[in-house]
N, C-alpha and C. Protein backbone atom coordinates (compact mmCIF):
# COMPACT_ATOMS: atom_id res chain seq x y z
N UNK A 1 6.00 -8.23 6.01
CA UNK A 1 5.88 -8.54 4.61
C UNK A 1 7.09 -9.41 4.22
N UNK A 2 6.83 -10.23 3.43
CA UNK A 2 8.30 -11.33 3.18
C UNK A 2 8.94 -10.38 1.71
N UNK A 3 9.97 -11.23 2.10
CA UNK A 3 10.94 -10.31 1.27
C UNK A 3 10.98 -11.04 -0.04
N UNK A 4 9.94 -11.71 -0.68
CA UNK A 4 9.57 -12.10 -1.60
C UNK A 4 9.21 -11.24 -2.10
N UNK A 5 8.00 -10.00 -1.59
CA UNK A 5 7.43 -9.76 -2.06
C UNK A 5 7.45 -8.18 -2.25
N UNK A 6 8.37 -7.81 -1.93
CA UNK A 6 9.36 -6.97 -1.78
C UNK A 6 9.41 -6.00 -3.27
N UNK A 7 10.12 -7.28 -3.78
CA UNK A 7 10.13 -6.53 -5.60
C UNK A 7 9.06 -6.48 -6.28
N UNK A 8 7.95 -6.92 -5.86
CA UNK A 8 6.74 -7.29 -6.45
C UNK A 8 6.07 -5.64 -6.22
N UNK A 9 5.94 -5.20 -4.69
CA UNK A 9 5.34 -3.97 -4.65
C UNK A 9 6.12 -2.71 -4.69
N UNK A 10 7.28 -3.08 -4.54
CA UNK A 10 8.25 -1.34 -5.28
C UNK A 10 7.94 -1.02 -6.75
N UNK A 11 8.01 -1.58 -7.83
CA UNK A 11 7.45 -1.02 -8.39
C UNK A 11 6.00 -0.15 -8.85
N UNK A 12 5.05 -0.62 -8.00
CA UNK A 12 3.69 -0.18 -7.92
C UNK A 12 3.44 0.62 -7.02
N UNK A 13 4.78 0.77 -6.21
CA UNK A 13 4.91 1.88 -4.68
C UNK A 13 5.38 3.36 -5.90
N UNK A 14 6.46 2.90 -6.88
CA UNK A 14 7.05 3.96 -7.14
C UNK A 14 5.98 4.79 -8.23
N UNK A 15 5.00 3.66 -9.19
CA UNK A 15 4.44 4.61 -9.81
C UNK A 15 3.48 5.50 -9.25
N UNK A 16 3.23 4.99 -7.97
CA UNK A 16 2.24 6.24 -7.08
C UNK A 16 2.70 6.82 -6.64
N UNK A 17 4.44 7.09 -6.37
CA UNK A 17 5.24 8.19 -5.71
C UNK A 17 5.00 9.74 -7.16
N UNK A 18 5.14 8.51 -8.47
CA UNK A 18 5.27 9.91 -9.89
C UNK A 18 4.44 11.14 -9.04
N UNK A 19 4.99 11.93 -9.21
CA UNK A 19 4.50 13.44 -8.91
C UNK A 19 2.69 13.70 -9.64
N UNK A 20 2.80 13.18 -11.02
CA UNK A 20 1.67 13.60 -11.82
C UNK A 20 0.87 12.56 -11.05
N UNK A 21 0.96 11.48 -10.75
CA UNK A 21 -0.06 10.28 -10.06
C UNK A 21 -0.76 10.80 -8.65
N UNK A 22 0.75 11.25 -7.73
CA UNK A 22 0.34 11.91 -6.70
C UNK A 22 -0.73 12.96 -6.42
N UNK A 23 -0.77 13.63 -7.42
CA UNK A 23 -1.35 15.00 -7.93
C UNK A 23 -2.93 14.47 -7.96
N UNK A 24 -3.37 13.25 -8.59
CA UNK A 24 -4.57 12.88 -9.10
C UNK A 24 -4.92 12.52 -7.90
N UNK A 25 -3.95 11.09 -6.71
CA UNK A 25 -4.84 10.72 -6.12
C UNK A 25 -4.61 11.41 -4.54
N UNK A 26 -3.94 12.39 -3.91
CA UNK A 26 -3.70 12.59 -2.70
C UNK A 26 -4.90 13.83 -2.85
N UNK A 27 -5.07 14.18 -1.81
CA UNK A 27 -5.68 15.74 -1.17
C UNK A 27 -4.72 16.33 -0.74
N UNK A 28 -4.83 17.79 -0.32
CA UNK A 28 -3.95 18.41 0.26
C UNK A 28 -2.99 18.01 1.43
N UNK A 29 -4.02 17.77 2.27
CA UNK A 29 -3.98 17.12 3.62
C UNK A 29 -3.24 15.70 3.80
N UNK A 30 -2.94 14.86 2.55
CA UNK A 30 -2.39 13.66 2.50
C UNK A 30 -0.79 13.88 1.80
N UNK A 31 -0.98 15.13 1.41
CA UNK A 31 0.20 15.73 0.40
C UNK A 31 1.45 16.20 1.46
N UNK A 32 0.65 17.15 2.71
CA UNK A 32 0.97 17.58 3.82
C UNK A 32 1.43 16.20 5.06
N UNK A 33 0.81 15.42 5.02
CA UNK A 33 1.63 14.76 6.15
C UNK A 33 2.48 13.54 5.42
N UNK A 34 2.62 13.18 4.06
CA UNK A 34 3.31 12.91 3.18
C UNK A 34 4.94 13.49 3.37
N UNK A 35 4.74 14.70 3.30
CA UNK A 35 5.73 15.58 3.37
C UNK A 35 6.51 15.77 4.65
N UNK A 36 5.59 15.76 5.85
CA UNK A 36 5.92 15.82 6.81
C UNK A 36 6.77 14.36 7.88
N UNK A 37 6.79 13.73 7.14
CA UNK A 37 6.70 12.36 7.22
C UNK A 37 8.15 12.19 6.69
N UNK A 38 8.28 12.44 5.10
CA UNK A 38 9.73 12.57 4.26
C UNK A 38 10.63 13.40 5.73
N UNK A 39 10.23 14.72 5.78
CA UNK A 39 11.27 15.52 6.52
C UNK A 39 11.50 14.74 7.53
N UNK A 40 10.61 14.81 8.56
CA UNK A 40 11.58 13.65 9.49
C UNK A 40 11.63 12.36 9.60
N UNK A 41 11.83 11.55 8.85
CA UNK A 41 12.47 10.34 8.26
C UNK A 41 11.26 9.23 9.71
N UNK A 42 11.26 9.90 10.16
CA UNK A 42 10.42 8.32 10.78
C UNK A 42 9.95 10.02 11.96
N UNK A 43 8.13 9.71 12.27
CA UNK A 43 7.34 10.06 13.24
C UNK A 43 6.21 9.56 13.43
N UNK A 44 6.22 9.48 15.22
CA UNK A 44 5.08 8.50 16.12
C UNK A 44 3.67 10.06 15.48
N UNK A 45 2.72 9.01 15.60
CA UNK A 45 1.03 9.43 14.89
C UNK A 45 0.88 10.74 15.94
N UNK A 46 1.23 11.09 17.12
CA UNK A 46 0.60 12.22 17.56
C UNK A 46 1.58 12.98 17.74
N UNK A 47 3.13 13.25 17.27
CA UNK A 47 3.90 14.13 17.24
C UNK A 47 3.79 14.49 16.03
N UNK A 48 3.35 13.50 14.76
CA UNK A 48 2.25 14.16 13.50
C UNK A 48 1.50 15.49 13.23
N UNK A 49 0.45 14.52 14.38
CA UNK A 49 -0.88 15.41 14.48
C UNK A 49 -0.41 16.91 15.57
N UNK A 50 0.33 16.82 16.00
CA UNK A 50 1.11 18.23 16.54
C UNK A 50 1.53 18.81 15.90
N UNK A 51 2.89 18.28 15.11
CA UNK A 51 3.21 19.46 13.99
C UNK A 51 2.03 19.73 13.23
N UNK A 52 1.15 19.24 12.98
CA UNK A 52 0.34 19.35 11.49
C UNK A 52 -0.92 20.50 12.40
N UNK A 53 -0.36 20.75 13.81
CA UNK A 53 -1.58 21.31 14.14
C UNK A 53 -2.82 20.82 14.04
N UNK A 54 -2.95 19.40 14.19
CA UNK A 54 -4.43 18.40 14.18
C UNK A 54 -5.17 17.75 15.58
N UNK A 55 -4.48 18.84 16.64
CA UNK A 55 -4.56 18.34 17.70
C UNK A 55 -6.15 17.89 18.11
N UNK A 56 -6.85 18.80 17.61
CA UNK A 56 -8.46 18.48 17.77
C UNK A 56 -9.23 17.75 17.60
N UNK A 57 -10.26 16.70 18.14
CA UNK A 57 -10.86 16.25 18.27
C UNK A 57 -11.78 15.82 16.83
N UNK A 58 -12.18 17.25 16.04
CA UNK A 58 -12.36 17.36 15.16
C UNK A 58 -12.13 16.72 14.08
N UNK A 59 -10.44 16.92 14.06
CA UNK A 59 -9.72 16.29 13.09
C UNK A 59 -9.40 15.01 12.84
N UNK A 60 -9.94 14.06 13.97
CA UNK A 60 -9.42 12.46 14.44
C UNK A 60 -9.45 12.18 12.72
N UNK A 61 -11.28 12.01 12.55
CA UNK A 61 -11.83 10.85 10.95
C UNK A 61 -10.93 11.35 10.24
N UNK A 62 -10.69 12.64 9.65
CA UNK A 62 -10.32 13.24 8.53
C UNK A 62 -8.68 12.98 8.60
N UNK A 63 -7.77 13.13 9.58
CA UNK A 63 -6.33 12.57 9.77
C UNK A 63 -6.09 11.62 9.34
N UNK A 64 -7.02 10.26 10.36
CA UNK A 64 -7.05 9.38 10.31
C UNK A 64 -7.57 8.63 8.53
N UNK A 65 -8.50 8.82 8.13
CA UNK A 65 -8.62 8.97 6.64
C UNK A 65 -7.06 8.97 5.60
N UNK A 66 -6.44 9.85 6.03
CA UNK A 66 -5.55 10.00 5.29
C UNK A 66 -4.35 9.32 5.00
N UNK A 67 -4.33 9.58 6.51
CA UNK A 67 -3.04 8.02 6.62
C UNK A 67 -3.03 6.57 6.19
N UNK A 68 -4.89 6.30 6.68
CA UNK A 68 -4.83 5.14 5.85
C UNK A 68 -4.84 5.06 4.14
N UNK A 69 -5.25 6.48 3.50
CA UNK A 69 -5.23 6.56 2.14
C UNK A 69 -3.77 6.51 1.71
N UNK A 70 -3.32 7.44 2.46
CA UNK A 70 -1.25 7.17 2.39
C UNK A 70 -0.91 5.48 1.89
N UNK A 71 -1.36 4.53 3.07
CA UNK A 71 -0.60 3.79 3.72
C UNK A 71 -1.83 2.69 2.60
N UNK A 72 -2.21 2.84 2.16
CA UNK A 72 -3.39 1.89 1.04
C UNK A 72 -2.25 2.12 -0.04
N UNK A 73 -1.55 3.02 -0.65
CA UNK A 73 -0.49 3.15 -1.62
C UNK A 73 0.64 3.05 -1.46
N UNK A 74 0.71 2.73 -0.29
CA UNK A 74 1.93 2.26 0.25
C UNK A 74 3.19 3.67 0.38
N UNK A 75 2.60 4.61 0.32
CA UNK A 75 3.75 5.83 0.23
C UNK A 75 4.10 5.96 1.47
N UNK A 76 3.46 5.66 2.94
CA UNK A 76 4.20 5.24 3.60
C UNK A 76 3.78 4.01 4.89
N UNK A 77 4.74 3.69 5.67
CA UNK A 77 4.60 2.53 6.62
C UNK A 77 4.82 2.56 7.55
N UNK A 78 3.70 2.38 8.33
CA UNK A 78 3.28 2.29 10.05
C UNK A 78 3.56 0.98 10.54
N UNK A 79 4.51 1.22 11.61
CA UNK A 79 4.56 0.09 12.57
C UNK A 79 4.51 0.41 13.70
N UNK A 80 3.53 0.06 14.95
CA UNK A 80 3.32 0.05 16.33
C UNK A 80 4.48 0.46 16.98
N UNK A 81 4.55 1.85 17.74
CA UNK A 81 5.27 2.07 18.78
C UNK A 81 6.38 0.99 19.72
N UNK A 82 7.26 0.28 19.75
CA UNK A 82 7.51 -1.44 20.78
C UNK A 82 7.69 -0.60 22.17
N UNK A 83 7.55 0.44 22.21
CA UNK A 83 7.54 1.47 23.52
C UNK A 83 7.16 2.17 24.17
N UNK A 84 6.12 1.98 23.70
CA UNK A 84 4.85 3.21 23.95
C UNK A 84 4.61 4.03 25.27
N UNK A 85 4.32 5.16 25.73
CA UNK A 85 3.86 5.66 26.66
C UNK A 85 3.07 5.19 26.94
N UNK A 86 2.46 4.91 28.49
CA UNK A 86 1.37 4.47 29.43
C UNK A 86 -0.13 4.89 28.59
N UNK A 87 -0.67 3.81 28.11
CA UNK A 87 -2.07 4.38 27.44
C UNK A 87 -1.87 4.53 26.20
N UNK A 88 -0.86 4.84 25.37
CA UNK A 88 -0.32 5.16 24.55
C UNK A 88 -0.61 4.59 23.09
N UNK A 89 -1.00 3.69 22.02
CA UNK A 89 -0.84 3.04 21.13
C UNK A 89 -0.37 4.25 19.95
N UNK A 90 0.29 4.08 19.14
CA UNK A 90 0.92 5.28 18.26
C UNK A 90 1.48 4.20 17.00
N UNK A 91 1.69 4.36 16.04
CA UNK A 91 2.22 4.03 15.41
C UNK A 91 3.15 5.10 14.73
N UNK A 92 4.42 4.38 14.20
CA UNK A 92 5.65 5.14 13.56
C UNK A 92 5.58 5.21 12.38
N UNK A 93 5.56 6.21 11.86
CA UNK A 93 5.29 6.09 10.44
C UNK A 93 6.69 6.69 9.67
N UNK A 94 6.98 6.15 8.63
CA UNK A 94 7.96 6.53 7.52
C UNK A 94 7.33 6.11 6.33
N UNK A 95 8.29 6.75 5.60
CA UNK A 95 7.78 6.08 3.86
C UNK A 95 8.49 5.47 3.31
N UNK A 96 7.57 4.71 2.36
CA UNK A 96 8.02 3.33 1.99
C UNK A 96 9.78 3.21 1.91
N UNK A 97 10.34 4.15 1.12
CA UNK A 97 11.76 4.55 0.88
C UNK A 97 12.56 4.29 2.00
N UNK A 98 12.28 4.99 3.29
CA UNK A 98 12.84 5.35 4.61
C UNK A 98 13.02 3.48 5.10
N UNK A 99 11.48 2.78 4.81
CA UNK A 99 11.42 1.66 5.39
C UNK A 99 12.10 0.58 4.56
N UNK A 100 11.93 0.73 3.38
CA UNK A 100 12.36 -0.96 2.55
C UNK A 100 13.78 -0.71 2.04
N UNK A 101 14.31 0.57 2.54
CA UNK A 101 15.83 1.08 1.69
C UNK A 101 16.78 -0.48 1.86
N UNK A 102 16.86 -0.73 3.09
CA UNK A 102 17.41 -1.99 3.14
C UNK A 102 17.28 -3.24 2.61
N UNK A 103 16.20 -3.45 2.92
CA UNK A 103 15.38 -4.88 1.96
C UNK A 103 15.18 -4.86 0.41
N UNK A 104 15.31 -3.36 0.08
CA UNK A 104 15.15 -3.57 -1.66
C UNK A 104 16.21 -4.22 -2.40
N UNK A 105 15.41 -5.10 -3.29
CA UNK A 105 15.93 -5.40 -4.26
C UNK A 105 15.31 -4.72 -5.31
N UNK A 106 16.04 -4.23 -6.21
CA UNK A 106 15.65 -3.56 -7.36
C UNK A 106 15.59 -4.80 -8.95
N UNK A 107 14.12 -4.79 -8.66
CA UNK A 107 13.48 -5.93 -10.00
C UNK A 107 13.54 -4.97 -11.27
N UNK A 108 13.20 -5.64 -12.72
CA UNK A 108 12.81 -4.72 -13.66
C UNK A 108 11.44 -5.06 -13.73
N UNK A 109 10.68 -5.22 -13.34
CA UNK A 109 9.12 -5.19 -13.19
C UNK A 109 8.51 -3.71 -13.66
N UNK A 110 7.71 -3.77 -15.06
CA UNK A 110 6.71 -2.83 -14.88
C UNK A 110 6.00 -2.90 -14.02
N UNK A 111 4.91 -1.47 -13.94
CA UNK A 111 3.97 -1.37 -13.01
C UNK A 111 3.11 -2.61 -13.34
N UNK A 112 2.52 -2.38 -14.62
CA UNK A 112 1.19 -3.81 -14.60
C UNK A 112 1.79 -5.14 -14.85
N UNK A 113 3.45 -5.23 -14.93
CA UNK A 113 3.85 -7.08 -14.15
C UNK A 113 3.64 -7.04 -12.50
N UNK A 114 4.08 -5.99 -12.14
CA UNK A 114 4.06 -5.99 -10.72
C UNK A 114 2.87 -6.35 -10.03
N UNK A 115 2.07 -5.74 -10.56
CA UNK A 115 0.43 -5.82 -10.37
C UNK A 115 -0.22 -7.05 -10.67
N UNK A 116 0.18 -7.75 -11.76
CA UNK A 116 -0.07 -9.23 -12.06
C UNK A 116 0.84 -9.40 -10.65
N UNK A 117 1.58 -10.03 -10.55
CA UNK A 117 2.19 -10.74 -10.10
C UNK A 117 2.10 -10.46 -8.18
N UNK A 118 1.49 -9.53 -8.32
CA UNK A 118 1.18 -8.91 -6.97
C UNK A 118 -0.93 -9.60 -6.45
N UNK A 119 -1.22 -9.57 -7.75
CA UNK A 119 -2.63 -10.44 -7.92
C UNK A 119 -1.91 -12.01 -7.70
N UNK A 120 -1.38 -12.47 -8.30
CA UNK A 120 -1.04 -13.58 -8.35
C UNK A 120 -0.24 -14.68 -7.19
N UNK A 121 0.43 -13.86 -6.21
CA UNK A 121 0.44 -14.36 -4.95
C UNK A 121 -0.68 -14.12 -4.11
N UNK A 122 -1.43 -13.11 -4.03
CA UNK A 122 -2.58 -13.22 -3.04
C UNK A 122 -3.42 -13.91 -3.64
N UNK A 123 -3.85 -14.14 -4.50
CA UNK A 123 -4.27 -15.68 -5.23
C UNK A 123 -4.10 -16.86 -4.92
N UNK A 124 -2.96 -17.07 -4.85
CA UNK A 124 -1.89 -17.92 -4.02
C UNK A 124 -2.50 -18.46 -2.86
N UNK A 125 -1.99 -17.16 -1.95
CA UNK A 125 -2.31 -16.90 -0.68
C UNK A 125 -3.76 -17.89 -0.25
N UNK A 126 -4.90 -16.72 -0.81
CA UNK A 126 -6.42 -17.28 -0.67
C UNK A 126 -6.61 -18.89 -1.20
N UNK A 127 -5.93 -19.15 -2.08
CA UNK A 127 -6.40 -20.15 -2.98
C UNK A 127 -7.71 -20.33 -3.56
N UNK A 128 -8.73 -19.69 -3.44
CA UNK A 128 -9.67 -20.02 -4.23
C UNK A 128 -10.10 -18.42 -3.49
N UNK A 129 -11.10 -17.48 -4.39
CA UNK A 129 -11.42 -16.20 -4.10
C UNK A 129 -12.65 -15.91 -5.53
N UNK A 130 -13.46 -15.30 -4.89
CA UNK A 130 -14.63 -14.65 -5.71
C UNK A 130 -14.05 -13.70 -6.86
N UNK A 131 -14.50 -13.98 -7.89
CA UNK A 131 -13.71 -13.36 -8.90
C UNK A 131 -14.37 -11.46 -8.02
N UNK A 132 -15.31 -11.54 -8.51
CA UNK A 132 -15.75 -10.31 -7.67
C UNK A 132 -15.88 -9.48 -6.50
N UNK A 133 -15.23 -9.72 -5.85
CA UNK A 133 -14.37 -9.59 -4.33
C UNK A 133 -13.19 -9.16 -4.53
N UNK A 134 -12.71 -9.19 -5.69
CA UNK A 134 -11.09 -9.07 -5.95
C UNK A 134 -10.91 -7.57 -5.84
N UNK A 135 -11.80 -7.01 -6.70
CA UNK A 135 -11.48 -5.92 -6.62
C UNK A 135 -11.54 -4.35 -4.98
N UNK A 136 -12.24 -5.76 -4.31
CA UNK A 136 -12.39 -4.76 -3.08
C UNK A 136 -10.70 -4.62 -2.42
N UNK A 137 -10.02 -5.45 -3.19
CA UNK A 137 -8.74 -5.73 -2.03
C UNK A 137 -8.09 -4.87 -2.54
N UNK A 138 -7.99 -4.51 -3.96
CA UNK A 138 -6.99 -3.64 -4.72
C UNK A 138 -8.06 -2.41 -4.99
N UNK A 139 -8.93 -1.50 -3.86
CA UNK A 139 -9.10 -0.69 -4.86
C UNK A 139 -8.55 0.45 -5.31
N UNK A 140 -6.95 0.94 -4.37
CA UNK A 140 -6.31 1.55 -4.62
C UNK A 140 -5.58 1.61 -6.43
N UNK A 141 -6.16 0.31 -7.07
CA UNK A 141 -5.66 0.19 -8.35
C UNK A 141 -6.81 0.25 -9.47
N UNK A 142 -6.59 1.08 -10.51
CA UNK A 142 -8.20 0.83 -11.13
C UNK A 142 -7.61 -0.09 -12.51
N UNK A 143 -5.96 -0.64 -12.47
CA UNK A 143 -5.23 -1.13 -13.35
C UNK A 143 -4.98 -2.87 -13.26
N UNK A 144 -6.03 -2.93 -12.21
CA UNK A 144 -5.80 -4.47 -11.61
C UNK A 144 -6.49 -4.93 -12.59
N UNK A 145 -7.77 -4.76 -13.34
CA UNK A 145 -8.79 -5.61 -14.30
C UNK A 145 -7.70 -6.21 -15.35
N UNK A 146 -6.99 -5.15 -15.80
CA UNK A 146 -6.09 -5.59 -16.76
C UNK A 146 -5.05 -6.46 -16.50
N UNK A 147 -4.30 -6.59 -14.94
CA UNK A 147 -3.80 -7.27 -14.78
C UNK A 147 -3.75 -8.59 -14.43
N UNK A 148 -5.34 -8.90 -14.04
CA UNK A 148 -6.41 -10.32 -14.17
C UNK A 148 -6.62 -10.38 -14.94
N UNK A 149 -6.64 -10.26 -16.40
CA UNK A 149 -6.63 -10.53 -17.50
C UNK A 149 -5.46 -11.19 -18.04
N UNK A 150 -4.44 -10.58 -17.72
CA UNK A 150 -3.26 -10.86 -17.63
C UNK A 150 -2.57 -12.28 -17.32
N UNK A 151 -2.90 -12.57 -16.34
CA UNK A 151 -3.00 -13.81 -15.35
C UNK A 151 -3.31 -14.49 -15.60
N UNK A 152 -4.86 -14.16 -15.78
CA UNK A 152 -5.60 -15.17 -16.28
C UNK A 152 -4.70 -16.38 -18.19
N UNK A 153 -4.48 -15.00 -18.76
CA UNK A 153 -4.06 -15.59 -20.09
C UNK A 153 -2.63 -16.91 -19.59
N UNK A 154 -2.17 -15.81 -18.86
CA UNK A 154 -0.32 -16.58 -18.64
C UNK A 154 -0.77 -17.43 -17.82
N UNK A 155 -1.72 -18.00 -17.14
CA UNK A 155 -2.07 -19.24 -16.69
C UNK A 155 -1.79 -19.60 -15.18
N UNK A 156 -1.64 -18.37 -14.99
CA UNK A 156 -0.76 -18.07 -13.71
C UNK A 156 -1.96 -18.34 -12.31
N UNK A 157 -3.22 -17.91 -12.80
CA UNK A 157 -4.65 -18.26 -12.17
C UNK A 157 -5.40 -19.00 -13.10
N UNK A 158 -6.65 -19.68 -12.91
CA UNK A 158 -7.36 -19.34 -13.59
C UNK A 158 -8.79 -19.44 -12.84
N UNK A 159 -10.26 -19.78 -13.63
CA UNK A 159 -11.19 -19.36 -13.31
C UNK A 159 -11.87 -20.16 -13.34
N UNK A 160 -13.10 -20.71 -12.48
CA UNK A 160 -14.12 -21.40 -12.41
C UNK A 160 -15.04 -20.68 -12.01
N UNK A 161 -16.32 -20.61 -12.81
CA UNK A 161 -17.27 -20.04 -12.92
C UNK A 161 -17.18 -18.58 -12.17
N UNK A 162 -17.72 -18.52 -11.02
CA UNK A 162 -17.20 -17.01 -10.50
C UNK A 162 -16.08 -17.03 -9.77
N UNK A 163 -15.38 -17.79 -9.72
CA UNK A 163 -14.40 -17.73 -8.64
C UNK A 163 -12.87 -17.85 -9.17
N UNK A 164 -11.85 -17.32 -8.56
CA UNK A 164 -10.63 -17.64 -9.36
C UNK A 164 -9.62 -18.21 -8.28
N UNK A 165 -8.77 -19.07 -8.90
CA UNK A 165 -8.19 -20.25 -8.19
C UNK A 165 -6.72 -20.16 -8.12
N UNK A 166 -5.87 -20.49 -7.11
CA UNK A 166 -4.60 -20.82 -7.53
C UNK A 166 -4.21 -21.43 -8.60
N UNK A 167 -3.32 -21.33 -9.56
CA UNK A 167 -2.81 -22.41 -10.42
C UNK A 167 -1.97 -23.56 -9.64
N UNK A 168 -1.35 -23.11 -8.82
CA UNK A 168 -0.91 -24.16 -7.34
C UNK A 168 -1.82 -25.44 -7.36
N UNK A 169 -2.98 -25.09 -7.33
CA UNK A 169 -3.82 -26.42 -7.38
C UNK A 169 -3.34 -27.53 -8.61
């Protein structure tokens, strides 16, 4: 991730850390390796699923589910093993905190500038994108409509017929 963009998603990392936010969108089970994750500051995916007692077969979808629901809010961040055991693929997981402590810069960005402005480089990015597609990318946010609205006004995007465009152009 460039370190542009850095200040753009700490703030929208931290309002999903709020306790009351957490509460709405985690399950138990995401609450639990959340936690487990904080305590030891950085762990590979199947010394996880050991402590958490998920060793079973059973449990792969439903683990697996979670982490990526974690890691969709960014509460925490997986990066590939560079060492892996024979056969091995694992990823290391910490949270966001553990990982960007270094790289943060601390912006004053509300949550819904962050969120504009977090729309507004992957905008960028795509340069031209289905207005209606947008929302598949963010659906961890149900606060993004407002923040394409947003955008849209400050001129920062704008819109042709269904589709929305860099202002770059």
């Amino acid at each position: 991730m460039s370190n542009k963009i850095w200040p753009i998603i700490d703030p929208i990392v931290k309002h999903h850390q709020d306790p009351t936010v957490k509460r709405k969108i985690l399950s138990e089970l995401e609450v639990k390796i959340l936690e487990s994750i904080e305590s030891e500051g950085s762990i590979r995916t199947d010394r996880l699923r050991k402590k958490l007692k998920l060793d079973a077969k059973e449990n792969n979808s439903k683990f697996h589910r979670s982490l990526r629901n974690l890691e969709s809010y960014a509460l925490i961040v997986g990066v590939e093993d560079p060492h892996p055991e024979k056969h091995l693929h694992a990823n290391i997981w910490q949270t966001w905190d553990a990982r960007t402590q270094e790289a943060r810069v601390r912006g004053s960005l509300s949550y819904g500038e962050a969120l504009a402005k977090l729309l507004v480089k992957t905008v960028d990015a795509c340069v031209l994108a289905r207005e209606d597609q947008i929302q598949r990318w963010f659906e961890w946010s149900s606060d993004m409509q407002a923040a394409m609205k947003q955008a849209l006004l400050d001129g920062a995007i704008q819109k042709f017929d269904q589709y929305v465009i860099s202002s770059r152009l």
